[in-house]
Protein backbone atom coordinates (compact mmCIF):
# COMPACT_ATOMS: atom_id res chain seq x y z
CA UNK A 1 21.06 20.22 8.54
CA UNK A 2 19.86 17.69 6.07
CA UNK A 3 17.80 14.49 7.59
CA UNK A 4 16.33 11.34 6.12
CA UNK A 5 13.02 11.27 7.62
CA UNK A 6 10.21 8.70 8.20
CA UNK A 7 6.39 8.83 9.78
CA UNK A 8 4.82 5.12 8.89
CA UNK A 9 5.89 1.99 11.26
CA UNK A 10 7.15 0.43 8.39
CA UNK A 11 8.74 3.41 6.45
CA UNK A 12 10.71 4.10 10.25
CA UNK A 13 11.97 0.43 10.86
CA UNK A 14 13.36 0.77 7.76
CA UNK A 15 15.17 3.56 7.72
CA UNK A 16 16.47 2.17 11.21
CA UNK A 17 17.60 -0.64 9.36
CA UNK A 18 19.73 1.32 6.57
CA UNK A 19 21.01 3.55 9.05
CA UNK A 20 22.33 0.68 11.12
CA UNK A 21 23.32 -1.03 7.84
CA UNK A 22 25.49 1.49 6.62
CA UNK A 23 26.70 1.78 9.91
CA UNK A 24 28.25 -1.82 10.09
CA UNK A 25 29.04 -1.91 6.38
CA UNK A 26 31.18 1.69 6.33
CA UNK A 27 32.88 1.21 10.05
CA UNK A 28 31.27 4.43 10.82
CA UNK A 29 31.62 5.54 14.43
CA UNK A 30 28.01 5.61 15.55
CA UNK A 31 24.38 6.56 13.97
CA UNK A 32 22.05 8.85 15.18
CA UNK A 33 17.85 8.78 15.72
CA UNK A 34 15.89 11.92 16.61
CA UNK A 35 12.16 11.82 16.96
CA UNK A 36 9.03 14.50 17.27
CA UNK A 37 6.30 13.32 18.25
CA UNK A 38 4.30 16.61 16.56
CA UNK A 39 3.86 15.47 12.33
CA UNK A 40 3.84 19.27 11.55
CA UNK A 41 7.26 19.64 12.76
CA UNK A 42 9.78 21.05 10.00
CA UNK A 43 12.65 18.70 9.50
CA UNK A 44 15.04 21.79 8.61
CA UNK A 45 14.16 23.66 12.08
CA UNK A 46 16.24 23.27 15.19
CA UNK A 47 14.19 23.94 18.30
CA UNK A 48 16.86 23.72 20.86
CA UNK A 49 14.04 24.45 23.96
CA UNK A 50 12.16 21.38 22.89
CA UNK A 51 14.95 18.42 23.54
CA UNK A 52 13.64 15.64 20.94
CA UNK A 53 13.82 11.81 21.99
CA UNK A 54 17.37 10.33 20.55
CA UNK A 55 18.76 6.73 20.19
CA UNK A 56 22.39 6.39 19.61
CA UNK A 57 23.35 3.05 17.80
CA UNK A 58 27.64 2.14 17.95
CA UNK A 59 29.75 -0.98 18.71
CA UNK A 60 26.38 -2.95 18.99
CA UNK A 61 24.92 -0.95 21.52
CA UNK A 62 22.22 1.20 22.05
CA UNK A 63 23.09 4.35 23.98
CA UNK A 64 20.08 6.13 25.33
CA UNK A 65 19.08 8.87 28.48
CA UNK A 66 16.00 8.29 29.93
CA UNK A 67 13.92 9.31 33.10
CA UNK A 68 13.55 7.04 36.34
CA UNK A 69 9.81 6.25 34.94
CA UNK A 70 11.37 5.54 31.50
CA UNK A 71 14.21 3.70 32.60
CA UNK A 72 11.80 1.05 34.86
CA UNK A 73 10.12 1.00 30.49
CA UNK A 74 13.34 0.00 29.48
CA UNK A 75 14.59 -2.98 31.81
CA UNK A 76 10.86 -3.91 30.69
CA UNK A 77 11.69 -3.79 26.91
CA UNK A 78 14.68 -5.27 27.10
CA UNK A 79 13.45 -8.43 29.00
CA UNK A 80 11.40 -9.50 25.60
CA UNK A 81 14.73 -9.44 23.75
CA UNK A 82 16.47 -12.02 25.33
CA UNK A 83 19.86 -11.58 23.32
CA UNK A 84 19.94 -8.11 24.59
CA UNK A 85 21.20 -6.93 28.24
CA UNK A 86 21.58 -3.46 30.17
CA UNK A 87 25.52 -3.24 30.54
CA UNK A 88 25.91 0.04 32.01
CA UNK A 89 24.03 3.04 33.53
CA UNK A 90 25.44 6.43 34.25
CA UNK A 91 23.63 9.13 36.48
CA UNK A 92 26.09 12.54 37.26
CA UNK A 93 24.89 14.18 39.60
CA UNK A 94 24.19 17.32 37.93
CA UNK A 95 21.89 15.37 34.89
CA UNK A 96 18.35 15.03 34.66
CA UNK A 97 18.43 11.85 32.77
CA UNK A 98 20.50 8.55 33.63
CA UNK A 99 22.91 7.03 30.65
CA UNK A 100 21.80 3.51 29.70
CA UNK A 101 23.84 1.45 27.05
CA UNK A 102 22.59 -1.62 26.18
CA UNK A 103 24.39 -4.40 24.72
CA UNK A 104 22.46 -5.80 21.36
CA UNK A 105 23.84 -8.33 18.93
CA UNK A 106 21.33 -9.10 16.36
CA UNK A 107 20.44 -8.11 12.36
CA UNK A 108 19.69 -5.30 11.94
CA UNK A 109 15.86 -5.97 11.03
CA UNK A 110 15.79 -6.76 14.95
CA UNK A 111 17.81 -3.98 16.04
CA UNK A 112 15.44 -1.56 14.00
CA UNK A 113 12.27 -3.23 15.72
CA UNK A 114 14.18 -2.14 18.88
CA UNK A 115 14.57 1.20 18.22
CA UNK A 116 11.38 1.50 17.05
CA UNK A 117 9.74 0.21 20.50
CA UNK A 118 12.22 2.36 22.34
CA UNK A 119 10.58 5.57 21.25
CA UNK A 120 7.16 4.56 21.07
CA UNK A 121 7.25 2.69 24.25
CA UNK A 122 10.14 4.32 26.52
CA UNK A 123 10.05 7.59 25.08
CA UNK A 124 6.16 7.43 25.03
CA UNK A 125 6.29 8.69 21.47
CA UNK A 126 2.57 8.24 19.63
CA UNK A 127 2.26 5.82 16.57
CA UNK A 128 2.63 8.36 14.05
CA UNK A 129 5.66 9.66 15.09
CA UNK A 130 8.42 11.09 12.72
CA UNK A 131 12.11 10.09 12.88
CA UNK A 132 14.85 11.39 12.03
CA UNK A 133 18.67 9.44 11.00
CA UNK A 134 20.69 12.46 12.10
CA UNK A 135 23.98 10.98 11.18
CA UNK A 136 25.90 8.08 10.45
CA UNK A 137 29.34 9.47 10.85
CA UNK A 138 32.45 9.05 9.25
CA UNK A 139 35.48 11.19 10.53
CA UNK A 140 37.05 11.80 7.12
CA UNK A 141 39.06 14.91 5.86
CA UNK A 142 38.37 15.11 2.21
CA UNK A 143 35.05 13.38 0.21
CA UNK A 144 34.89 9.87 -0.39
CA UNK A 145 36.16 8.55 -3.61
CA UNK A 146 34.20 7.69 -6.44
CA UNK A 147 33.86 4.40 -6.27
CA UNK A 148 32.30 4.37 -2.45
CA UNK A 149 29.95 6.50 -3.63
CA UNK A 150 29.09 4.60 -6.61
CA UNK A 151 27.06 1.87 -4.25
CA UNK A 152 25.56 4.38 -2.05
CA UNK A 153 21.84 5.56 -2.69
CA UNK A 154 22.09 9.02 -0.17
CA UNK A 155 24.65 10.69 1.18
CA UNK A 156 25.42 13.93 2.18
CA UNK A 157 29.07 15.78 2.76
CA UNK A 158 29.95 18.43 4.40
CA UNK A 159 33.31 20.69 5.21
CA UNK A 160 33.60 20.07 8.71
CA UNK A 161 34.95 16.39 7.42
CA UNK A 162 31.30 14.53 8.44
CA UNK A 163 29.78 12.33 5.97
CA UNK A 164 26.10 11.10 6.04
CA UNK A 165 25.45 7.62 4.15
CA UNK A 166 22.70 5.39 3.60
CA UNK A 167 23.13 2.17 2.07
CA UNK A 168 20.61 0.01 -0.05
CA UNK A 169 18.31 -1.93 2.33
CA UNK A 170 16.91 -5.32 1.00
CA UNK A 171 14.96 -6.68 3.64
CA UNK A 172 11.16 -8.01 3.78
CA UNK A 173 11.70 -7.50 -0.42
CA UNK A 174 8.94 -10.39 -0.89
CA UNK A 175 6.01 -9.67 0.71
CA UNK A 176 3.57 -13.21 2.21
CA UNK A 177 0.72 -13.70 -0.11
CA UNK A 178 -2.58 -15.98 0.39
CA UNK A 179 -3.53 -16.43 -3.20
CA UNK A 180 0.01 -18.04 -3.93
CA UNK A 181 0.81 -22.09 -3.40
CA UNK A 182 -1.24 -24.76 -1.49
CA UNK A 183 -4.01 -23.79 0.95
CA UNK A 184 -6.32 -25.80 2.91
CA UNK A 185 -8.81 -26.00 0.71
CA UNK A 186 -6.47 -27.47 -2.34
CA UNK A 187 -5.88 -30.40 -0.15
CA UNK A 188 -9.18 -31.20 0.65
CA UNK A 189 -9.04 -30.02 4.55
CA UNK A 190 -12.14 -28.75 5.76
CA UNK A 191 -14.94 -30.20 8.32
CA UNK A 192 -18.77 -29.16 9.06
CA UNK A 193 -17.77 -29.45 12.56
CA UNK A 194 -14.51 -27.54 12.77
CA UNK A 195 -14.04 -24.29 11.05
CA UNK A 196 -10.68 -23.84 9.17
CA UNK A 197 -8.99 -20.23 7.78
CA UNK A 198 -6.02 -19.67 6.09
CA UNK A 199 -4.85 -16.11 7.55
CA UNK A 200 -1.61 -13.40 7.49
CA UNK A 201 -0.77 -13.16 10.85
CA UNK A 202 1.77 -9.82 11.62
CA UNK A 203 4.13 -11.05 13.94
CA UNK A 204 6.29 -8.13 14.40
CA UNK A 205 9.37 -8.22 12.14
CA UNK A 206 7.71 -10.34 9.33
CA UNK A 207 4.05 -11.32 8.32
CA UNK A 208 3.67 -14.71 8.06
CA UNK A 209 0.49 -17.32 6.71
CA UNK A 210 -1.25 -19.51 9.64
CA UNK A 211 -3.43 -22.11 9.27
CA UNK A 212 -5.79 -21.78 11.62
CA UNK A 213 -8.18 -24.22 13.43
CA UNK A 214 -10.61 -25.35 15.97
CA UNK A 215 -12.24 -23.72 19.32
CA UNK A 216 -11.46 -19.99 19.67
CA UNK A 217 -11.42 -20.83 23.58
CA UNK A 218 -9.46 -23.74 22.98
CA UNK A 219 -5.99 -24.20 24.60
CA UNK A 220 -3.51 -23.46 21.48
CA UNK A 221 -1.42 -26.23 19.90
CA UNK A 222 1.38 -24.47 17.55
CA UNK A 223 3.04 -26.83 15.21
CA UNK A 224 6.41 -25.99 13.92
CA UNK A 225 7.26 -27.23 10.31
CA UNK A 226 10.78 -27.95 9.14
CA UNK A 227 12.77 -28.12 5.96
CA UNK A 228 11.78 -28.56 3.16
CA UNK A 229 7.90 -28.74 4.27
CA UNK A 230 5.56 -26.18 5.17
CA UNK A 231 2.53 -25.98 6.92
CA UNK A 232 1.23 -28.56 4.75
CA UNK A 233 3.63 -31.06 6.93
CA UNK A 234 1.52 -31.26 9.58
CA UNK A 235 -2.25 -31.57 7.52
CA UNK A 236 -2.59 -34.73 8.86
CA UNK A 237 -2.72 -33.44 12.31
CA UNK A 238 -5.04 -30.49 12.42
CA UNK A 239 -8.45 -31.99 12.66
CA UNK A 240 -7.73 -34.31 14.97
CA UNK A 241 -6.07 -31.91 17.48
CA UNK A 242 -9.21 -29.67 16.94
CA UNK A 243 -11.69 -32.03 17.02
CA UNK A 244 -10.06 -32.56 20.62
CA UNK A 245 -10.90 -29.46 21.52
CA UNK A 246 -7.47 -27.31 21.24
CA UNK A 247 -7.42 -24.32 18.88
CA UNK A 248 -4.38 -25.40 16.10
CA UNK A 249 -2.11 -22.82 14.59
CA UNK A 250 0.02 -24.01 11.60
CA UNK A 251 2.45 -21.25 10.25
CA UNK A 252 4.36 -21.19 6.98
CA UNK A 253 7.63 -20.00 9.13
CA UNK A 254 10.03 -17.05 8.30
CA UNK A 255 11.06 -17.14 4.34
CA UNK A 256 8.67 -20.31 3.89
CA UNK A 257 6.04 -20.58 1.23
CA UNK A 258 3.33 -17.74 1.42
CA UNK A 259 4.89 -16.13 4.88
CA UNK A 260 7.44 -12.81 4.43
CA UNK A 261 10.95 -13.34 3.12
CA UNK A 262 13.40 -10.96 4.12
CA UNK A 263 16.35 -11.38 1.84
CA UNK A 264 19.57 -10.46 4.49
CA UNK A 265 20.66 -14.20 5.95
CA UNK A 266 20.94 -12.50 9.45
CA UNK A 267 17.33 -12.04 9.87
CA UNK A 268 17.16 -15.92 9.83
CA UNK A 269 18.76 -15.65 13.49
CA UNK A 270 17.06 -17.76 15.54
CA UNK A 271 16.32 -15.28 18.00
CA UNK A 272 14.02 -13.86 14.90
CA UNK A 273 12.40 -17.05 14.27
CA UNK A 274 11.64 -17.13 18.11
CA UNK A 275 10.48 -13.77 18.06
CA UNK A 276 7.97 -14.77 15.34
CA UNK A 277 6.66 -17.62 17.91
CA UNK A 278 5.68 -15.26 20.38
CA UNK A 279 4.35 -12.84 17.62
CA UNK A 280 2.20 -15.77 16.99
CA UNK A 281 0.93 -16.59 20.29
CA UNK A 282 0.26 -12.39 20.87
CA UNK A 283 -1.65 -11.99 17.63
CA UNK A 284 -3.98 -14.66 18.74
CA UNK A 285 -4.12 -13.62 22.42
CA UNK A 286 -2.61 -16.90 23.38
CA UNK A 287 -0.32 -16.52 26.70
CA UNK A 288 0.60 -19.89 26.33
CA UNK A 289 0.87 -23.00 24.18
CA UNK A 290 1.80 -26.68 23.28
CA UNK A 291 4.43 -25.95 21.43
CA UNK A 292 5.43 -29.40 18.87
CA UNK A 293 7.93 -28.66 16.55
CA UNK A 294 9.51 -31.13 13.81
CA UNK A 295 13.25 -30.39 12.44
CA UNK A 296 13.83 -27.31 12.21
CA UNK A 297 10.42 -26.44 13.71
CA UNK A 298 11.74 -28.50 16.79
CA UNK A 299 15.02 -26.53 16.88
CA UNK A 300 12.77 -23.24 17.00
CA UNK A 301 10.96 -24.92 19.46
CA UNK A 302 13.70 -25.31 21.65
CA UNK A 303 14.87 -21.96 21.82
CA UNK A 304 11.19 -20.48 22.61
CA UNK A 305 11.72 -22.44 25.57
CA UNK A 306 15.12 -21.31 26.71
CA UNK A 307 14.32 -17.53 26.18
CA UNK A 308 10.69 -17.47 26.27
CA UNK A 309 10.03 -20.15 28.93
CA UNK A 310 6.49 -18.45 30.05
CA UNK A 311 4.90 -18.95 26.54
CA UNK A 312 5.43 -22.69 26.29
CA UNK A 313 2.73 -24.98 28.23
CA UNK A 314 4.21 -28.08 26.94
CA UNK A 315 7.11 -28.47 24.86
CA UNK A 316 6.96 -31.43 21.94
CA UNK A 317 10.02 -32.06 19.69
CA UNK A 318 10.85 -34.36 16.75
CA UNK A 319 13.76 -35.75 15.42
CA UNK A 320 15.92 -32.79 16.76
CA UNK A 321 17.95 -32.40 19.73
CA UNK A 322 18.42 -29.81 22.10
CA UNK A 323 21.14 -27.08 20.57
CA UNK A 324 23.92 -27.81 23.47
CA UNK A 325 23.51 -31.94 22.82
CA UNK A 326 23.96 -31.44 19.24
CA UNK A 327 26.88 -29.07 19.50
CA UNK A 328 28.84 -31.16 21.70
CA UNK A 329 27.75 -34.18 19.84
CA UNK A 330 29.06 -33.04 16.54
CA UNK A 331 32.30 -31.94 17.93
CA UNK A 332 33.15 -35.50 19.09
CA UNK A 333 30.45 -38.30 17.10
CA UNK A 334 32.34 -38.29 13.55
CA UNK A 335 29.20 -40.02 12.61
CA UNK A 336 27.28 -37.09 13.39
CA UNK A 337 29.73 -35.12 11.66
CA UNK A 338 29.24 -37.19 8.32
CA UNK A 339 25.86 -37.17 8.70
CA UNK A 340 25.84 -33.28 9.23
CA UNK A 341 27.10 -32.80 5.41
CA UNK A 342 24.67 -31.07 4.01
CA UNK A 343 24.77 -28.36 6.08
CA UNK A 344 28.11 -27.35 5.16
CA UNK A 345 27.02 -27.53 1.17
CA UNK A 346 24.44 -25.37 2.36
CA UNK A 347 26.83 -22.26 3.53
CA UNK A 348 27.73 -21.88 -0.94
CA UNK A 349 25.97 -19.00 -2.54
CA UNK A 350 23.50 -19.68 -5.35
CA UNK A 351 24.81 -23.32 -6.14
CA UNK A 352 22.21 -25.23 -3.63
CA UNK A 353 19.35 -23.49 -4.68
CA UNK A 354 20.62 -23.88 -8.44
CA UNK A 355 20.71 -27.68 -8.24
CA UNK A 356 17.59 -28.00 -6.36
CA UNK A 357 15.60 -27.16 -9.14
CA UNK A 358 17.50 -28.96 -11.61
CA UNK A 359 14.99 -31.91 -12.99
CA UNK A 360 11.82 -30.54 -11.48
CA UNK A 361 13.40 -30.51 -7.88
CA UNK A 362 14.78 -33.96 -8.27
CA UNK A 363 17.62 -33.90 -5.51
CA UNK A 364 14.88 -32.75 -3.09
CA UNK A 365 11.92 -35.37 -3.40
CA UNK A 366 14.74 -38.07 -4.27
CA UNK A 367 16.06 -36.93 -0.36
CA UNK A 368 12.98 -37.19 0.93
CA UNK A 369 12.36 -40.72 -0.45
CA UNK A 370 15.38 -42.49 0.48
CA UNK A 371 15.55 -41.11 3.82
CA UNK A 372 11.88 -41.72 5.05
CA UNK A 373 9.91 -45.60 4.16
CA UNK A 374 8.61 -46.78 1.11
CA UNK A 375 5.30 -45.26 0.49
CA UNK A 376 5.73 -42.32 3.32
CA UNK A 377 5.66 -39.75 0.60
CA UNK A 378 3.42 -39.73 -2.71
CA UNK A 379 3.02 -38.03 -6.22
CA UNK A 380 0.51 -35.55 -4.76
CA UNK A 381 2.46 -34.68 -1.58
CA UNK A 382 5.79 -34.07 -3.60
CA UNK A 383 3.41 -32.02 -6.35
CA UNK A 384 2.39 -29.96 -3.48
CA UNK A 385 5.82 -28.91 -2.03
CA UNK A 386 7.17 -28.38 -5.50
CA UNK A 387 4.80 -25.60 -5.42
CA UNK A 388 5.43 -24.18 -2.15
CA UNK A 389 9.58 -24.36 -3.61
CA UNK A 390 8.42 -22.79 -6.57
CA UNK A 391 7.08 -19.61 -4.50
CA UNK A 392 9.85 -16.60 -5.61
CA UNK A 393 12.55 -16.67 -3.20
CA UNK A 394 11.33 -19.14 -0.76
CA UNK A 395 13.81 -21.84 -1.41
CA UNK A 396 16.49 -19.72 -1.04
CA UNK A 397 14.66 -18.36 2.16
CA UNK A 398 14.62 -21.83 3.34
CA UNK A 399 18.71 -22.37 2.93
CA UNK A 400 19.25 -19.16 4.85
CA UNK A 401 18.13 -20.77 7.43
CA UNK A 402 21.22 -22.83 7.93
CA UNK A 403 23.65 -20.08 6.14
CA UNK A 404 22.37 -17.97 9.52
CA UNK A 405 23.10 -20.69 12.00
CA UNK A 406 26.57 -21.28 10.87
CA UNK A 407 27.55 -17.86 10.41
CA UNK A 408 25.99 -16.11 13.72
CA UNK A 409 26.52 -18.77 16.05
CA UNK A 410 23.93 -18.30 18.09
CA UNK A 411 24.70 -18.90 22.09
CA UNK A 412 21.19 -19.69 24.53
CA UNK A 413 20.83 -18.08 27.17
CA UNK A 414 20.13 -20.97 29.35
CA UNK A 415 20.45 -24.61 28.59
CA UNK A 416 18.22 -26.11 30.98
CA UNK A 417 14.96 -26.05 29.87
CA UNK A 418 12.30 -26.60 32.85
CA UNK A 419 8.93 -26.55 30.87
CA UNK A 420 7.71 -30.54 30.19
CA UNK A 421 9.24 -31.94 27.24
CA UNK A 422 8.32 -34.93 25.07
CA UNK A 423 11.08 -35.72 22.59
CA UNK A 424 9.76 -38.33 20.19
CA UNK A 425 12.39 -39.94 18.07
CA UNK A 426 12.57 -42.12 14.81
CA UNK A 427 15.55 -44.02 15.60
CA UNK A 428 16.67 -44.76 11.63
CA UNK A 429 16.80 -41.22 11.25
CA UNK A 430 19.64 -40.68 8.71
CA UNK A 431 20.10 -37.46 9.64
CA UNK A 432 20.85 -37.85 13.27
CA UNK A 433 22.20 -40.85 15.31
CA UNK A 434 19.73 -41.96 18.05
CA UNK A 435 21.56 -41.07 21.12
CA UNK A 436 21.12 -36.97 20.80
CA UNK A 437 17.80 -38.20 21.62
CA UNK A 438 19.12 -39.34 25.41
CA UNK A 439 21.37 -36.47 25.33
CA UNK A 440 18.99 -33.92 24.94
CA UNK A 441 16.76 -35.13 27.90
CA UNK A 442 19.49 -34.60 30.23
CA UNK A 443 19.42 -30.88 29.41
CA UNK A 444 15.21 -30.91 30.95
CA UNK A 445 14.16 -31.32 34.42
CA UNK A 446 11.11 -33.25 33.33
CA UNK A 447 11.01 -34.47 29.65
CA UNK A 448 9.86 -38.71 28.24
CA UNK A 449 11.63 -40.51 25.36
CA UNK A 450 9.82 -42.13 22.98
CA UNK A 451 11.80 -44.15 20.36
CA UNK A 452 9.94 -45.33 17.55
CA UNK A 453 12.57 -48.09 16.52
CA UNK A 454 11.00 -48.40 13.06
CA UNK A 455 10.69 -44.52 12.46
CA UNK A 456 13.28 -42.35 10.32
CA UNK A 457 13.31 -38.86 10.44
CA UNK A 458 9.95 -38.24 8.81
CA UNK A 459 8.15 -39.97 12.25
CA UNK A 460 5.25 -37.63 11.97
CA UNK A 461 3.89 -39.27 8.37
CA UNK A 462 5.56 -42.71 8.95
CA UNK A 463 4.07 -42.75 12.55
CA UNK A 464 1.05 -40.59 12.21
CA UNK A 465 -1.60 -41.74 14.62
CA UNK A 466 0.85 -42.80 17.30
CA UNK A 467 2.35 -39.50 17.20
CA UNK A 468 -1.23 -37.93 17.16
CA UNK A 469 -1.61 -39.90 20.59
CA UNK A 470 1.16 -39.11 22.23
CA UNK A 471 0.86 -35.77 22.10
CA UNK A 472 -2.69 -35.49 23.06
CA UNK A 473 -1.61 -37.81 26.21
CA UNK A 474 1.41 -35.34 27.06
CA UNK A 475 -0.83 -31.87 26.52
CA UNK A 476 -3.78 -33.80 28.86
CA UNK A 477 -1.21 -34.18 31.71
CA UNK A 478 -0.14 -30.36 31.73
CA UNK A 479 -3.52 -28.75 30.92
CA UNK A 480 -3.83 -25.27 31.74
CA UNK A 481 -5.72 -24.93 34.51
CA UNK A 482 -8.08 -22.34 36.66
CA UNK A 483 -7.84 -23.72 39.91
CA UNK A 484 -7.31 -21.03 42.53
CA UNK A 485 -4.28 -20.43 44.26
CA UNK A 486 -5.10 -20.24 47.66
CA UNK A 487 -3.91 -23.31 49.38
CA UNK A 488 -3.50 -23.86 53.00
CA UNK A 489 -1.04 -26.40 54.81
CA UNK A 490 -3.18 -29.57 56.82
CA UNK A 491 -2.43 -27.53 60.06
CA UNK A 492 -3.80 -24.54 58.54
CA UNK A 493 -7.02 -26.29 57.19
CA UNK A 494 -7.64 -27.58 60.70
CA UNK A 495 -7.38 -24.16 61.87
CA UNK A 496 -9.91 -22.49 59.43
CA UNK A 497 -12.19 -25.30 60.21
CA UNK A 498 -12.19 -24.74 63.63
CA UNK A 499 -12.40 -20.97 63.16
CA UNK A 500 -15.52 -21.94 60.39
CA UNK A 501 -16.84 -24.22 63.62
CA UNK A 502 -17.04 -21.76 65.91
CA UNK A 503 -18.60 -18.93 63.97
CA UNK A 504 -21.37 -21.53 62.64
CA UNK A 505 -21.90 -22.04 66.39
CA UNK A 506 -22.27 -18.72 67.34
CA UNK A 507 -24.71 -18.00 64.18
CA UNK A 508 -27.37 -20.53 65.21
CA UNK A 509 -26.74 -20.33 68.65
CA UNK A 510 -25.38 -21.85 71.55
CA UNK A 511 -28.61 -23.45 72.82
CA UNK A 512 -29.39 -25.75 69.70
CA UNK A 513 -25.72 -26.90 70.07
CA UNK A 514 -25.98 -27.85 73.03
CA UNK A 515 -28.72 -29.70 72.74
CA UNK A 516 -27.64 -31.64 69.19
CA UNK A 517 -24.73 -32.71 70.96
CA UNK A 518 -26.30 -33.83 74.25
């Protein structure tokens, strides 16, 4: 039997990813994943004494049989993707193995990093391992016609009415790239005392460009970027932060500037850009960190703390409320609703991206200008983002962003966030009336409003040094610390002393007490 095969990391995920493609896109009953763990093993040969590892993807969910060792693996697995859950397990009582099928809504980039992690770290299967797609089925009495064909790039028929497809898979098409658009160096950031690097960071799904600063020991401030910026948003802020002692990581996020763009919208999900957070934070052995995000940054910043709560020492967020205040604001604020526009133009194909670059990126800088004060933006800042928009396919990249929000709906799973929250608000935002600011704080069980009354939506340039302030003030009041924790109760203490007392006693002796005390 004929099998599309793959042995690299990258080569597997994806052919996971076409499988499950064609899968969604042909209505196809389920696929198929067999693995060998053994390179020299011939794909034609069927050794039925050696059961190979399998993943079954249908409906989406994954349908697996594990081991009581690998099934404790999977609950483990599944717990770092939050939008997936263990629905049912099945153990006759004449099987080996126990049937788990787990419930996984995502794009398929995701779902292939799933599958991937299921053999290699369920399954136990080495690095190197070889997979197979075994089938992606369609129950069909005669060939397809022509014209299905026609947009297929392998398939395979056979008489017993099964037909094997793969589709075209355009994902993580434009690779991230150092040498392209603005660095640290072109604007002029660097210090004798703090040493700056521009690095590709692999994340996981996507690679993406950091900025990287300060103490290697330092406590980690991440700063989230929004649209249209990139990391270059927050250059303002890195050497003070590491001057202060934290270590700063400034990304180019998913699709942005030199980081990866994958080309499907789905993998703009915003459990992906989540999942490239905590990509972040593992690469640079970080368990925790200030989060800040601005804009969208802030709205990724939000959701690392409802599914990722344990990452985030601090959370910081800008000018953009917490996902259930904004969804039940802009179901009953028309204002919001008007003001929310844009978003909607976003969801045409081709035509935003088209007129953004009409006139040098006109309608972009000229939204940047009247929305923010006079003199917040200049002729070098606005050169400088024309060449991150400039970057091949990054503009579109950045639009998919809100193309993937509208279309997937994405549901937390949680809306209270408990981690302490500073929302810091320009109240002449344009973009969003002031009160999502109040909103939002009810959804935290310790979070401060700050209104900057003067502010618009571009606070962190308008407000720079205030902002700077507050956030070192709110990071200082949650430090990470090493205290121990053994603590007793006041009764307990008095205890232990008296315990402590008596052995001191009976160490120098009874005599000298005595006397000391007589």
């Amino acid at each position: 039997m004929t099998r599309f095969d793959a042995r690299t990391p990258q080569e597997r995920r994806t052919l996971f990813a076409e499988a499950i493609t064609a899968h969604r896109e042909r209505a196809s009953a389920f696929s198929t994943f067999e693995a060998d763990s053994n390179p020299n093993t011939d794909p034609e040969s069927e050794n039925e004494e050696v059961p190979r590892p399998w993943v079954q993807f249908s409906e989406n969910m994954f349908n697996i049989d594990v081991t009581e060792s690998e099934l404790e693996r999977v609950h483990t697995l599944v717990g770092e993707f939050p939008e997936f859950r263990v629905d049912q397990l099945e153990s006759p009582e004449d099987a080996e193995a126990t049937n788990v099928r787990i419930t996984a809504r995502s794009d398929a980039n995701r779902l292939a990093a799933f599958a991937d992690r299921v053999f290699t770290e369920v399954y136990d299967c080495p690095d190197e391992y070889q997979v197979w797609a075994t089938a992606v089925w369609l129950s069909i009495s005669t060939a397809p016609s022509s014209d299905l064909i026609s947009d297929l790039r392998q398939y395979r028929y056979y008489p017993n009415g099964i037909f094997l497809i793969t589709t075209p898979h355009k994902s993580m098409q434009v690779n991230a790239q150092i040498d392209v658009g603005i660095g640290p160096e072109d604007v002029g950031l660097s210090s004798d005392d703090v040493q700056i690097k521009s690095e590709l960071l692999d994340v996981g799904d996507v690679t993406l460009h950091c900025v990287i600063a300060g103490p290697p020991d330092g406590d980690v401030v991440l700063l989230l970027h929004g649209f249209p910026e990139f990391w270059y948003g927050w250059h303002e802020y890195i050497l003070p932060l590491a001057t202060a002692g934290y270590r700063v990581v400034v990304p180019d996020q998913r699709g942005y500037h030199r980081s990866e763009r994958p080309d499907a919208i789905s993998a703009y999900h915003l459990d992906a850009l989540a999942t490239d957070v905590c990509g972040i934070l593992n690469t640079t052995d970080a368990e925790k960190a200030h989060i800040v995000g601005h804009d969208w940054g802030a709205f990724v910043a939000w959701w690392v703390a409802l599914h990722y709560p344990a990452r985030l020492q601090t959370l910081s967020v800008i000018n953009v409320p917490h996902p259930m205040a904004f969804k039940q604001n802009i179901r009953r604020n028309p204002k919001q609703v008007l003001r929310s526009w844009y978003i909607g133009f976003f969801q045409l194909p081709r035509i935003p991206e088209a007129l953004a670059r009409v006139g040098n990126w006109r309608s972009v800088t000229t939204m940047m200008q009247r929305s923010s004060r006079d003199g917040t933006f200049d002729a070098a800042d606005f050169e400088r983002y024309r060449a991150a928009w400039t970057v091949n396919g990054a503009y579109e990249a950045m639009i998919n962003w809100y193309r993937a929000i509208v279309r997937e709906n994405p549901q937390p799973v949680q809306t209270q966030v408990n981690t302490p929250t500073l929302l810091l608000w320009g109240a002449q935002d344009t973009f969003l009336t002031r009160s999502l600011a109040d909103d939002s704080a009810q959804y935290c069980t310790n979070a401060e409003v700050v209104m900057f009354e003067q502010a618009t939506h571009w606070i962190t340039h308008e407000e720079r040094t205030q902002v700077q302030n507050q956030l070192l003030d709110h990071f200082a009041a949650h430090e990470v610390t090493t205290e121990s924790n053994w603590h007793l109760s006041p009764p307990e203490a008095r205890v232990f002393s008296l315990l402590c007392m008596i052995v001191w006693v009976e160490f120098l002796g009874i005599d000298w007490f005595n006397r000391s005390c007589l």
